[in-house]
PDB file of N, CA and C in Angstrom:
ATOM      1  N   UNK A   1      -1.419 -16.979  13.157  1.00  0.00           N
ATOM      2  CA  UNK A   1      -0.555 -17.653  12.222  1.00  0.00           C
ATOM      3  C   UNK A   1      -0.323 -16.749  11.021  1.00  0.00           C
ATOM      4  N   UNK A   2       1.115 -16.603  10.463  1.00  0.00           N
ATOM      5  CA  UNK A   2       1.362 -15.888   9.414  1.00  0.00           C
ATOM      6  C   UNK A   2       1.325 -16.102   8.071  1.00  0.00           C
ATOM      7  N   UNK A   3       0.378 -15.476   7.027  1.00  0.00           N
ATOM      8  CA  UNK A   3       0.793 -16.446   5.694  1.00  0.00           C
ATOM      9  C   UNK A   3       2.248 -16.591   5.418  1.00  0.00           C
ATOM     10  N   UNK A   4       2.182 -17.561   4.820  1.00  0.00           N
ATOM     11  CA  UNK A   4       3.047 -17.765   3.940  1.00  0.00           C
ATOM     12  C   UNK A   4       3.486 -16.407   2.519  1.00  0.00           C
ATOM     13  N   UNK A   5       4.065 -15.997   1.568  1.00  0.00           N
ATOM     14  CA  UNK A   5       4.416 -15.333   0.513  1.00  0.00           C
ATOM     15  C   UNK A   5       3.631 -15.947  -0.182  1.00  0.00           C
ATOM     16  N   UNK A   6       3.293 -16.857  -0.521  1.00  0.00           N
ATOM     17  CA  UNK A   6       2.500 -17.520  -1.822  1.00  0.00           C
ATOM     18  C   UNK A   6       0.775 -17.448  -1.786  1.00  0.00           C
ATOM     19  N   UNK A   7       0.847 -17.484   0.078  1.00  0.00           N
ATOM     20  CA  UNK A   7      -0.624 -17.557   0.217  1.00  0.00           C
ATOM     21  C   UNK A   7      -1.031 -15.773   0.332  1.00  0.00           C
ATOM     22  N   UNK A   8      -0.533 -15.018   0.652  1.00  0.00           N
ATOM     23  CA  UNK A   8      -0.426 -13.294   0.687  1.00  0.00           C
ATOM     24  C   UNK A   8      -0.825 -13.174  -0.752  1.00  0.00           C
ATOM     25  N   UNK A   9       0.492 -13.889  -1.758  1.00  0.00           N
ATOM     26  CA  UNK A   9       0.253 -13.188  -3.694  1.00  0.00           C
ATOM     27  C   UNK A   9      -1.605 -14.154  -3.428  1.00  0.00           C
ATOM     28  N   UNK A  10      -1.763 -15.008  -3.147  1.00  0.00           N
ATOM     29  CA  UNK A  10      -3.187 -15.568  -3.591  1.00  0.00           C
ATOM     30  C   UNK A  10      -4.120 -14.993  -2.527  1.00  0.00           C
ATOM     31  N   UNK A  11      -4.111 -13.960  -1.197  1.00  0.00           N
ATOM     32  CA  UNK A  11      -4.911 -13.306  -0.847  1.00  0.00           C
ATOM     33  C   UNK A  11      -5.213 -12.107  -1.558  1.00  0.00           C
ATOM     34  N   UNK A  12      -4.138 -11.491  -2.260  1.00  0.00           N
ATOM     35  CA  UNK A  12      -3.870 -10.149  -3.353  1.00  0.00           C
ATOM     36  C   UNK A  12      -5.001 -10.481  -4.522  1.00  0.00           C
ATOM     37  N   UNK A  13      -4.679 -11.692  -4.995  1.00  0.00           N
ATOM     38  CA  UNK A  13      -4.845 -12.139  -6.622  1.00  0.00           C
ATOM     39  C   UNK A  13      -6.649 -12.092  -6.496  1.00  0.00           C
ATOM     40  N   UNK A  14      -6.850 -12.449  -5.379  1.00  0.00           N
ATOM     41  CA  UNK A  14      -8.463 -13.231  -4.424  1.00  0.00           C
ATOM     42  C   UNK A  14      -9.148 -11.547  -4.820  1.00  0.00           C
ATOM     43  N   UNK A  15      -8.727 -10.325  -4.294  1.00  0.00           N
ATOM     44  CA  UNK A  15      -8.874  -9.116  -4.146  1.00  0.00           C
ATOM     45  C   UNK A  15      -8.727  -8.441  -5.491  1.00  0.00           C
ATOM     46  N   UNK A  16      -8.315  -8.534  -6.684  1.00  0.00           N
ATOM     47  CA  UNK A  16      -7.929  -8.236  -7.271  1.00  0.00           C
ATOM     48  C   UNK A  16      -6.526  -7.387  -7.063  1.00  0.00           C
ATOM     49  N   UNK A  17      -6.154  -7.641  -6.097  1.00  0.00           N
ATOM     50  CA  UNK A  17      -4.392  -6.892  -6.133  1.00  0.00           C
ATOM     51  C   UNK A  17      -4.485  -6.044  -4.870  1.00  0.00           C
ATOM     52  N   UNK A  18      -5.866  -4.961  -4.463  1.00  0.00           N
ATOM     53  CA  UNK A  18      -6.006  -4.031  -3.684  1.00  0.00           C
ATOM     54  C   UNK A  18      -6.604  -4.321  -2.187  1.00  0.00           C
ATOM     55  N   UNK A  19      -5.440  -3.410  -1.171  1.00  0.00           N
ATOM     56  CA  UNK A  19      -5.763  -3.769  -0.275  1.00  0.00           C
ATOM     57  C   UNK A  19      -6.059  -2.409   0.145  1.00  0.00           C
ATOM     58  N   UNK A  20      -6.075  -1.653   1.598  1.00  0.00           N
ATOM     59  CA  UNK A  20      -5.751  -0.501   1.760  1.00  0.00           C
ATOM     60  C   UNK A  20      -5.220  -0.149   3.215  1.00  0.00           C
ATOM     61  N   UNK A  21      -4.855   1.272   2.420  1.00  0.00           N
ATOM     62  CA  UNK A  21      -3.909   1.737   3.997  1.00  0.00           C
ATOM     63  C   UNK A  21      -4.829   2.548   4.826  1.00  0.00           C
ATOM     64  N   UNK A  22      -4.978   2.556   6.198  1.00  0.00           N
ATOM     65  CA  UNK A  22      -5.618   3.684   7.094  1.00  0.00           C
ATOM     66  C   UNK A  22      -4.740   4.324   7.193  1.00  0.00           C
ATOM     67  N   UNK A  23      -5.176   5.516   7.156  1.00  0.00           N
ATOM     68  CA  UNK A  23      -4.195   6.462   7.737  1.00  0.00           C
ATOM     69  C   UNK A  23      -5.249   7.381   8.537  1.00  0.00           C
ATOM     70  N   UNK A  24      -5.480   6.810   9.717  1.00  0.00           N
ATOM     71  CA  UNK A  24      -6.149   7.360  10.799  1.00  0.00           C
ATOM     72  C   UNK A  24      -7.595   7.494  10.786  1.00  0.00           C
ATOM     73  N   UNK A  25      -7.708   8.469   9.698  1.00  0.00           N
ATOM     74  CA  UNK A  25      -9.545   8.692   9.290  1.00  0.00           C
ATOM     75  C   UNK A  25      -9.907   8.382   7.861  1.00  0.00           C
ATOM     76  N   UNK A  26      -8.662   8.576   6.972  1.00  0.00           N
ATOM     77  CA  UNK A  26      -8.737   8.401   5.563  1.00  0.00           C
ATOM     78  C   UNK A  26      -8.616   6.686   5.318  1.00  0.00           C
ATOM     79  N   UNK A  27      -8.958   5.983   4.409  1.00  0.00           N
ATOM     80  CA  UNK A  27      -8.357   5.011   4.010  1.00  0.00           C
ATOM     81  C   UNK A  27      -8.206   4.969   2.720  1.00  0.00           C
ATOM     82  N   UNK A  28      -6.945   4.167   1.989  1.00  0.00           N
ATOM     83  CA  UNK A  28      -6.468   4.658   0.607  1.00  0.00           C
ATOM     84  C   UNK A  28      -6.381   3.353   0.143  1.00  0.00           C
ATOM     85  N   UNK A  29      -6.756   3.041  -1.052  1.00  0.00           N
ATOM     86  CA  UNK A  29      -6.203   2.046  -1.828  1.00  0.00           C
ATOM     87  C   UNK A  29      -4.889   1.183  -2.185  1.00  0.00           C
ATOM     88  N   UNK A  30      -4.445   0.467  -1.900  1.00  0.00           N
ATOM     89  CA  UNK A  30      -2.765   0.193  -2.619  1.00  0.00           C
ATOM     90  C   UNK A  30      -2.852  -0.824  -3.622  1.00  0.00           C
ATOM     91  N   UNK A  31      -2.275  -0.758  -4.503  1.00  0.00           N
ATOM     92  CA  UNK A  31      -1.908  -2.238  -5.401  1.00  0.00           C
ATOM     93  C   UNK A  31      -0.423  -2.814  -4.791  1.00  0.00           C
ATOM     94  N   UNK A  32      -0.266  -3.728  -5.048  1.00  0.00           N
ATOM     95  CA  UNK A  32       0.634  -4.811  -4.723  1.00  0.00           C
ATOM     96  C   UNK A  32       0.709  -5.583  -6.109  1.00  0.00           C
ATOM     97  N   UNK A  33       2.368  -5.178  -6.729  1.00  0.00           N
ATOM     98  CA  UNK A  33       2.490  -6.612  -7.505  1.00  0.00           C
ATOM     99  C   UNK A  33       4.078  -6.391  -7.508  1.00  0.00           C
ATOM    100  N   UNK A  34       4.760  -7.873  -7.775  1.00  0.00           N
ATOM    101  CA  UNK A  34       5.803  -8.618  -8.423  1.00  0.00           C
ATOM    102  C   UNK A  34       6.426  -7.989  -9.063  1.00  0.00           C
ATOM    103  N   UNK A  35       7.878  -7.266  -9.074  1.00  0.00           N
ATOM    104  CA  UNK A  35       8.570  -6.961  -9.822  1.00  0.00           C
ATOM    105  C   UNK A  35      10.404  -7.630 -10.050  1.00  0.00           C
ATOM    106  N   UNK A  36      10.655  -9.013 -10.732  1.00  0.00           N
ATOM    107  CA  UNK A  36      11.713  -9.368 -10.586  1.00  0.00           C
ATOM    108  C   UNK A  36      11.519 -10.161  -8.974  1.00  0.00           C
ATOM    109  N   UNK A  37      12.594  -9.449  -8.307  1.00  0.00           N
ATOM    110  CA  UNK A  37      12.703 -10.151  -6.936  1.00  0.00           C
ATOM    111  C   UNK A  37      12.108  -8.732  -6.300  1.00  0.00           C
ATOM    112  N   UNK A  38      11.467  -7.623  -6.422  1.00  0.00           N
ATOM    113  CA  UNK A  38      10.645  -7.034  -5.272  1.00  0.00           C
ATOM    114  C   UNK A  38       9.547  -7.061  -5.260  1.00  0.00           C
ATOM    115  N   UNK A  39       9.063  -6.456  -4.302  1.00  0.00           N
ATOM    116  CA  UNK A  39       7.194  -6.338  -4.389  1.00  0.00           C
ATOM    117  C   UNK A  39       7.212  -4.890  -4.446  1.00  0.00           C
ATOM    118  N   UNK A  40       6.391  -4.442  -5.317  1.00  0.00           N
ATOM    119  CA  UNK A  40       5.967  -2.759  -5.318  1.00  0.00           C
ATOM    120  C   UNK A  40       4.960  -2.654  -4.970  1.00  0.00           C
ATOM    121  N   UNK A  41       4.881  -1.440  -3.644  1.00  0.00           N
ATOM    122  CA  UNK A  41       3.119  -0.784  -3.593  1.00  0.00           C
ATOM    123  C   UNK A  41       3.205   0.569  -3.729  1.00  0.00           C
ATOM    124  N   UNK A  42       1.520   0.582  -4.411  1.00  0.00           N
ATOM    125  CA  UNK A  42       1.213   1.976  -4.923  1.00  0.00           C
ATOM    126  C   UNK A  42      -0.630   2.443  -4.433  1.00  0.00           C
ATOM    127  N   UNK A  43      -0.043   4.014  -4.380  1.00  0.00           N
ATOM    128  CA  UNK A  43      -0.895   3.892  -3.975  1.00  0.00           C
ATOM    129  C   UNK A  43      -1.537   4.983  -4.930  1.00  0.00           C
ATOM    130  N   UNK A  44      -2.677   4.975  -5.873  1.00  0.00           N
ATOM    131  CA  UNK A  44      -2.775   5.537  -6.779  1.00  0.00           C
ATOM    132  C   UNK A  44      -3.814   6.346  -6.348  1.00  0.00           C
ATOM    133  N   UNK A  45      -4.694   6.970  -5.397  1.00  0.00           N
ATOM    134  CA  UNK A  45      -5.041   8.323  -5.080  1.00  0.00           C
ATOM    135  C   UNK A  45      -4.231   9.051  -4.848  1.00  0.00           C
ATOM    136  N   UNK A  46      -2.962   8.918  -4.445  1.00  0.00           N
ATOM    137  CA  UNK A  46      -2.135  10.392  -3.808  1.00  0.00           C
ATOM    138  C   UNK A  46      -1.064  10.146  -4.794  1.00  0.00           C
ATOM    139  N   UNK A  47      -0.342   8.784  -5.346  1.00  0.00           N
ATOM    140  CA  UNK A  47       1.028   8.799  -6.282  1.00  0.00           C
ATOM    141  C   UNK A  47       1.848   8.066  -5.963  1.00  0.00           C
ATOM    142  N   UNK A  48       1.788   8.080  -4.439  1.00  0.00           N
ATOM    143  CA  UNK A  48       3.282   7.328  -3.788  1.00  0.00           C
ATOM    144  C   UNK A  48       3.304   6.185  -4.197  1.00  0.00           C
ATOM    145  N   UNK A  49       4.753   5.259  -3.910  1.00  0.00           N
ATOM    146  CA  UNK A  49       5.191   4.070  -4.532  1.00  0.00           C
ATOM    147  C   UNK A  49       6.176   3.722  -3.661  1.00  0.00           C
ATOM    148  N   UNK A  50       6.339   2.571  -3.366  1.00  0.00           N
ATOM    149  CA  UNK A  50       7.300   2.194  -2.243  1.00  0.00           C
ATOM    150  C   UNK A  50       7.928   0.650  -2.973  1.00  0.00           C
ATOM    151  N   UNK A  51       8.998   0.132  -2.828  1.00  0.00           N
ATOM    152  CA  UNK A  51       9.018  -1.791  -2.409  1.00  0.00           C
ATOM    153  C   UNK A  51       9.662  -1.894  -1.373  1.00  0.00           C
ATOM    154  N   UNK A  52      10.038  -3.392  -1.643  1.00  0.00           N
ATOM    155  CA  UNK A  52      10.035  -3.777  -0.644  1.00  0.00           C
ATOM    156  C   UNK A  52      10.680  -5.216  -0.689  1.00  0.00           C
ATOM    157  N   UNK A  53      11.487  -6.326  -0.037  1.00  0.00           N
ATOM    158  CA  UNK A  53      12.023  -7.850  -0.173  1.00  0.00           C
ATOM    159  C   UNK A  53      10.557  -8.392   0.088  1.00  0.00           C
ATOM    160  N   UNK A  54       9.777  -7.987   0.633  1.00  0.00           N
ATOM    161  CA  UNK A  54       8.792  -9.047   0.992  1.00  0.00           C
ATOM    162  C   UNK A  54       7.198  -7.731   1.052  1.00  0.00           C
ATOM    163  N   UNK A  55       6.313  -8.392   0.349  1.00  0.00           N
ATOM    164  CA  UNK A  55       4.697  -7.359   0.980  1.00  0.00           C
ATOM    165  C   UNK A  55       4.750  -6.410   2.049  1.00  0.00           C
ATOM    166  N   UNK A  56       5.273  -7.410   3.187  1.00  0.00           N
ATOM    167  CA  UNK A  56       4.963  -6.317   4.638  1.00  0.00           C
ATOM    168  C   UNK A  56       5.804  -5.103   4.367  1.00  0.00           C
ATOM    169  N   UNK A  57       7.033  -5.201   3.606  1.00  0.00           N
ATOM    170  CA  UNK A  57       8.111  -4.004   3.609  1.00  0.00           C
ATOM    171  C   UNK A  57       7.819  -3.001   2.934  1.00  0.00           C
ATOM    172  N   UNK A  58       7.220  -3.648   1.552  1.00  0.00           N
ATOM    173  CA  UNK A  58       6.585  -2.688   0.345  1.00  0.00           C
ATOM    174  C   UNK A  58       5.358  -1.636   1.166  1.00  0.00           C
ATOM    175  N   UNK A  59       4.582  -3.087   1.752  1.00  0.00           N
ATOM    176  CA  UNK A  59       3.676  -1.888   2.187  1.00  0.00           C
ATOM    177  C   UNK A  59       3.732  -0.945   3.470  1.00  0.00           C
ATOM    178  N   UNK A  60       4.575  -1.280   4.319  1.00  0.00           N
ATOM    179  CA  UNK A  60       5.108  -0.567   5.591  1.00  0.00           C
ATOM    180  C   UNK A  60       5.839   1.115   4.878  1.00  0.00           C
ATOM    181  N   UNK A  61       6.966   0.478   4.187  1.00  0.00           N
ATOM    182  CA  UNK A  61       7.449   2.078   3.155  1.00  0.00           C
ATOM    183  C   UNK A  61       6.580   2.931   2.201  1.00  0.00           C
ATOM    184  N   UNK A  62       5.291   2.217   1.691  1.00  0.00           N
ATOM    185  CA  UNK A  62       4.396   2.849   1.395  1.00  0.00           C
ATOM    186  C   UNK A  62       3.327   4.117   2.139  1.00  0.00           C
ATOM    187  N   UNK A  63       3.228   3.289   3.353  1.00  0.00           N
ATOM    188  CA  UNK A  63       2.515   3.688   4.620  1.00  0.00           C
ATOM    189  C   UNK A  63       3.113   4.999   4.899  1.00  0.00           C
ATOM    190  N   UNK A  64       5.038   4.946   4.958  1.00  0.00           N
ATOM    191  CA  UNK A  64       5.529   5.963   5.395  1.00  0.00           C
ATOM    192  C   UNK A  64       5.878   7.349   4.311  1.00  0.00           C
ATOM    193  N   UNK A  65       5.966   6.465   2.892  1.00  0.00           N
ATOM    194  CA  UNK A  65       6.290   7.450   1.908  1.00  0.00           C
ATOM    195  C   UNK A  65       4.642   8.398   1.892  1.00  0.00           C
ATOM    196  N   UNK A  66       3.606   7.648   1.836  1.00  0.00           N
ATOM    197  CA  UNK A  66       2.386   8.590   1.492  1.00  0.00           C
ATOM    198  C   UNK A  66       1.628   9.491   3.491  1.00  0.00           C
ATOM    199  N   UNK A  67       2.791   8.651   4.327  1.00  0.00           N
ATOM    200  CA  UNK A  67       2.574   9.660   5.330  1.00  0.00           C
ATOM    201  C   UNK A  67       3.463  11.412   5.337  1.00  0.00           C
ATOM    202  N   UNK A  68       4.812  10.729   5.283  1.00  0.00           N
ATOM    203  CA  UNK A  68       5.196  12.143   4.588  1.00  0.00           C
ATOM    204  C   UNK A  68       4.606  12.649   3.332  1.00  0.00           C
ATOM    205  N   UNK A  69       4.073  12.347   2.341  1.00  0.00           N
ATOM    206  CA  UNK A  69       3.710  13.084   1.501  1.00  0.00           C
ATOM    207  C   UNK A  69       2.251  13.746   1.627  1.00  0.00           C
ATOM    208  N   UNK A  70       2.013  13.533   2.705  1.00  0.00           N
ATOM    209  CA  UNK A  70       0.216  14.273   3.285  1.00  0.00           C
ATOM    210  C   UNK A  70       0.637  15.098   4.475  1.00  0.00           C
ATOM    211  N   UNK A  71       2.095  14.925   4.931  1.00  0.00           N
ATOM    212  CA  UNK A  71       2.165  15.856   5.959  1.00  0.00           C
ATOM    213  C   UNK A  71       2.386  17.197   4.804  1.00  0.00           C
ATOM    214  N   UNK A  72       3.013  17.838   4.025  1.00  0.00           N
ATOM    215  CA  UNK A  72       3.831  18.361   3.072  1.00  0.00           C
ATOM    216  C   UNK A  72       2.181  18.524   1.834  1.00  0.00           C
ATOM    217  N   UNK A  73       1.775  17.951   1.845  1.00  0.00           N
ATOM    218  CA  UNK A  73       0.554  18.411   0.781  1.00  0.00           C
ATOM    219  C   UNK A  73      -0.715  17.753   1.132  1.00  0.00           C
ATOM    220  N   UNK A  74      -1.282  18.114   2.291  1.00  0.00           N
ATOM    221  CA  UNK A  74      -2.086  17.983   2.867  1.00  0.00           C
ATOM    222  C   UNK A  74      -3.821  17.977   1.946  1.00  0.00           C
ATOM    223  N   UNK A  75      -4.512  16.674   1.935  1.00  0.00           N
ATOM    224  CA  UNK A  75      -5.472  16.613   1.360  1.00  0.00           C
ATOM    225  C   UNK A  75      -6.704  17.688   2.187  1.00  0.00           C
ATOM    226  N   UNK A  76      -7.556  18.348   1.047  1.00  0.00           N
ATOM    227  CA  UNK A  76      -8.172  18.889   1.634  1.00  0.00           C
ATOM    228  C   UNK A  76      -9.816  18.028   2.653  1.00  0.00           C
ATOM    229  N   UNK A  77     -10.347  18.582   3.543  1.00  0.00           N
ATOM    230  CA  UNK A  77     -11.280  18.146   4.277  1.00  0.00           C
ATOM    231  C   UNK A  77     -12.232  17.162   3.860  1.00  0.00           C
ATOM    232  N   UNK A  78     -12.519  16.181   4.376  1.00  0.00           N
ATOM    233  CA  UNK A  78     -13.971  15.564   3.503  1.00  0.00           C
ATOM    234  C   UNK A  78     -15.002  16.488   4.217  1.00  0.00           C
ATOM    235  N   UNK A  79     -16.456  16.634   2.791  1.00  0.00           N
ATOM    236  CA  UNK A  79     -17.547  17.242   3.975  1.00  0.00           C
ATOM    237  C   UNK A  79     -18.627  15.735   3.786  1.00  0.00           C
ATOM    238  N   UNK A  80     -19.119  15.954   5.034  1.00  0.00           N
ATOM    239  CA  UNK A  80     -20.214  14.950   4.928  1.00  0.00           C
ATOM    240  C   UNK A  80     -21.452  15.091   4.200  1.00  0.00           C
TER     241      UNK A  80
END
């Protein structure tokens, strides 16, 4: 079953705002908030910023803006 928009802003609000993105081995932080009629996500380890009409969009263009931007400036290695 899908939330609702209202119940998503009160899973966000629950979290303090942050959810995060995998990106395969890494996982990154995003904020999510309200701007007017969009939703903006950011993702504040690497910079990128995406919106979106609805969460899933913000954060789907997020996903893709900070995938191109790691193909192009590639984070260096974690060591264990």
């Amino acid at each position: 079953m899908a939330l609702q928009e209202n119940e998503k802003i009160s899973v966000l609000r629950l979290f303090g705002g942050w959810l995060f993105l995998d990106m395969k081995t890494r996982s990154f932080a995003v904020v999510v908030h309200k701007e007017e009629d969009l939703y903006v996500a950011e993702c504040p380890e690497i910079g990128t910023v995406d919106q979106g009409e609805t969460i899933e969009q913000a954060i789907a263009g997020l996903r893709e803006a900070t995938r191109l931007y790691l193909e192009e400036f590639p984070l260096p290695k974690e060591t264990i």
